[in-house]
N, C-alpha and C. Protein backbone atom coordinates (compact mmCIF):
# COMPACT_ATOMS: atom_id res chain seq x y z
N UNK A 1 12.03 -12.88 -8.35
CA UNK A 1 11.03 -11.87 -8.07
C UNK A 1 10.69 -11.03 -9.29
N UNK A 2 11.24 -11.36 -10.21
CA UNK A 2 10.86 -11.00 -11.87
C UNK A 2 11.03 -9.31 -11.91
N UNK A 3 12.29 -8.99 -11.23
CA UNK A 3 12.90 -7.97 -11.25
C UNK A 3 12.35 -6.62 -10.23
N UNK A 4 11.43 -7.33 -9.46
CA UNK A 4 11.30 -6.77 -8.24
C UNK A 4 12.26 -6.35 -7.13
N UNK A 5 12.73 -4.92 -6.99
CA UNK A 5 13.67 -5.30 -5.31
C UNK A 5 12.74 -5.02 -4.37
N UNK A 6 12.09 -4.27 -4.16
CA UNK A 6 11.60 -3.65 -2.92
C UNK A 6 10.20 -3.80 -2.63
N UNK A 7 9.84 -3.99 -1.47
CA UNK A 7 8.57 -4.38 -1.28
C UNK A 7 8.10 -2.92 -0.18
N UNK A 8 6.46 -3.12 -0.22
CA UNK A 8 5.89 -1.80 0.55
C UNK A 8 4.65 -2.35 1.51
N UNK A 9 4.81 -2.52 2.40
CA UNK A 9 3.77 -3.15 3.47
C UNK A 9 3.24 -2.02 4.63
N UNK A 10 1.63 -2.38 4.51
CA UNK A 10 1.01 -1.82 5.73
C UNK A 10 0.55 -2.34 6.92
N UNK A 11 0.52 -2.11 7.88
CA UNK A 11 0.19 -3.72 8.51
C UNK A 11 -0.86 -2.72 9.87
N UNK A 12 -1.93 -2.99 9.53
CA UNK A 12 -2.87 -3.03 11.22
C UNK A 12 -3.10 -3.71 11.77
N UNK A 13 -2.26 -2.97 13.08
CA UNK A 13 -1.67 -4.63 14.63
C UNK A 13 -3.27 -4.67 14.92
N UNK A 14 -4.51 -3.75 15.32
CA UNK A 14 -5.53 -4.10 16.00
C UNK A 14 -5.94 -5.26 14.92
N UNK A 15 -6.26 -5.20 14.06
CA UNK A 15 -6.72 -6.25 12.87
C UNK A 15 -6.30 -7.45 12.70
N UNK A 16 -4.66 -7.07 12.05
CA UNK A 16 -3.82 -7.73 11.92
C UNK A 16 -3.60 -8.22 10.46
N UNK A 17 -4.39 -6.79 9.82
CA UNK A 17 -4.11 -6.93 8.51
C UNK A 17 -2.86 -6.31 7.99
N UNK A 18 -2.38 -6.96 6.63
CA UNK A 18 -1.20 -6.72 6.34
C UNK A 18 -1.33 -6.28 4.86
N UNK A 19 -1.03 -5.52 4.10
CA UNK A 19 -1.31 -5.93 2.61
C UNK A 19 0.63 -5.41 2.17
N UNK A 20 0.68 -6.27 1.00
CA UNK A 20 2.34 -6.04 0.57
C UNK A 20 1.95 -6.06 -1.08
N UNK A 21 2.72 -5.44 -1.46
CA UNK A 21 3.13 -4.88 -2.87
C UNK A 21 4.66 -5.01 -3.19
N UNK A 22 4.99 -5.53 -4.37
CA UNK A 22 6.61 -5.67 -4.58
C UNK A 22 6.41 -4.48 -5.86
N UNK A 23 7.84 -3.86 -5.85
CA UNK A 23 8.07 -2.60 -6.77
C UNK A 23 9.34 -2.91 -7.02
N UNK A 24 9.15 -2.47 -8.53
CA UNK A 24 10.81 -2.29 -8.91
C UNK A 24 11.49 -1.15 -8.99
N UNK A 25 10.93 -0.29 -8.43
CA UNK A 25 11.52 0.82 -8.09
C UNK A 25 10.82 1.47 -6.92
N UNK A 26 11.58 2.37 -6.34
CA UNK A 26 11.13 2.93 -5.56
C UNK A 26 10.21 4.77 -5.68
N UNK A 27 8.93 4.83 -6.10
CA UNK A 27 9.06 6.37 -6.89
C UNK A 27 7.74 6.46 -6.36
N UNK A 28 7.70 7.90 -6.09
CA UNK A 28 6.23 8.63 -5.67
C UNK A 28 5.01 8.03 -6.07
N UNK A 29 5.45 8.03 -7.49
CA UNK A 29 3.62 7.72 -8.05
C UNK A 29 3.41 5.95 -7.71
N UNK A 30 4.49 5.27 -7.33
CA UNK A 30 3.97 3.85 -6.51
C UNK A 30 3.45 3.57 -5.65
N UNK A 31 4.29 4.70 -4.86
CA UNK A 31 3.55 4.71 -3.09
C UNK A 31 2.58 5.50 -3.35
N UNK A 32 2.07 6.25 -3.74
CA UNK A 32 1.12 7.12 -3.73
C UNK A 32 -0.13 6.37 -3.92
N UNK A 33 -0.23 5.45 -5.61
CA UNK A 33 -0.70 4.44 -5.81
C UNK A 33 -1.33 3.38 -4.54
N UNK A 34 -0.11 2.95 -3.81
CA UNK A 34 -0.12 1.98 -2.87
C UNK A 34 -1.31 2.50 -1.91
N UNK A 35 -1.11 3.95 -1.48
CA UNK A 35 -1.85 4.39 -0.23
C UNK A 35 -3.30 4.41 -1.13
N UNK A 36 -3.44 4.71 -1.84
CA UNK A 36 -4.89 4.95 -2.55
C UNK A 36 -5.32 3.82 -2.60
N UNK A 37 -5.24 2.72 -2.82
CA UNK A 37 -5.84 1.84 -3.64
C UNK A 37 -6.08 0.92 -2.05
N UNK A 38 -5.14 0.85 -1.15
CA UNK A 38 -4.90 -0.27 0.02
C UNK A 38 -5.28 0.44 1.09
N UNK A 39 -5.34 1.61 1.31
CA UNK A 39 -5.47 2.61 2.56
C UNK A 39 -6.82 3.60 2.88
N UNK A 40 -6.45 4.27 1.51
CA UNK A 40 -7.89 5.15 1.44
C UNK A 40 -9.27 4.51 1.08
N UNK A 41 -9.08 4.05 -0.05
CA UNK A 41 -10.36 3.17 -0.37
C UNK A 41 -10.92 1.94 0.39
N UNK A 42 -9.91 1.34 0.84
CA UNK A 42 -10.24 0.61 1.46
C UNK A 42 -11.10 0.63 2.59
N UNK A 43 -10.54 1.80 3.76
CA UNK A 43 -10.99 1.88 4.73
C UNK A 43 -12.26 3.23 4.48
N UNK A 44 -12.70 3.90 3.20
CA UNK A 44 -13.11 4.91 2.57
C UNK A 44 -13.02 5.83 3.42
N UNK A 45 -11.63 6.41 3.64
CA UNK A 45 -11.07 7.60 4.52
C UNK A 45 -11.99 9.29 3.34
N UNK A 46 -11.84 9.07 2.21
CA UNK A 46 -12.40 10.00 1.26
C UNK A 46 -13.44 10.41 1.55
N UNK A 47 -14.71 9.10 1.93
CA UNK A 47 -16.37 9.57 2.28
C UNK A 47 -16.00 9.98 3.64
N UNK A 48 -15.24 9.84 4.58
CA UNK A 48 -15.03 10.03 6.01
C UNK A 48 -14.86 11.93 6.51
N UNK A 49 -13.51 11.79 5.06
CA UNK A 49 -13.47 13.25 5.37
C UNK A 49 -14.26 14.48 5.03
């Protein structure tokens, strides 16, 4: 896993989308990263609010 341990998955059951990310560490600015890029933008929660 090229020094990956931990992985970070979102998964929407109505959909049944899943998206996964492997991290080699576990630290704020990853997940934070993760939600921005896979969560917010995606679904553009930003123009929403």
């Amino acid at each position: 896993f090229n020094g990956h341990k931990y992985f970070l998955a979102a998964t929407d059951y109505s959909t049944k989308w899943v998206e996964v990310v492997t991290l080699r560490t576990v630290e704020g600015c990853n997940v934070l990263s993760f939600i921005h890029k896979n969560l917010l933008y995606r679904f553009r929660v930003p123009h929403d609010i």
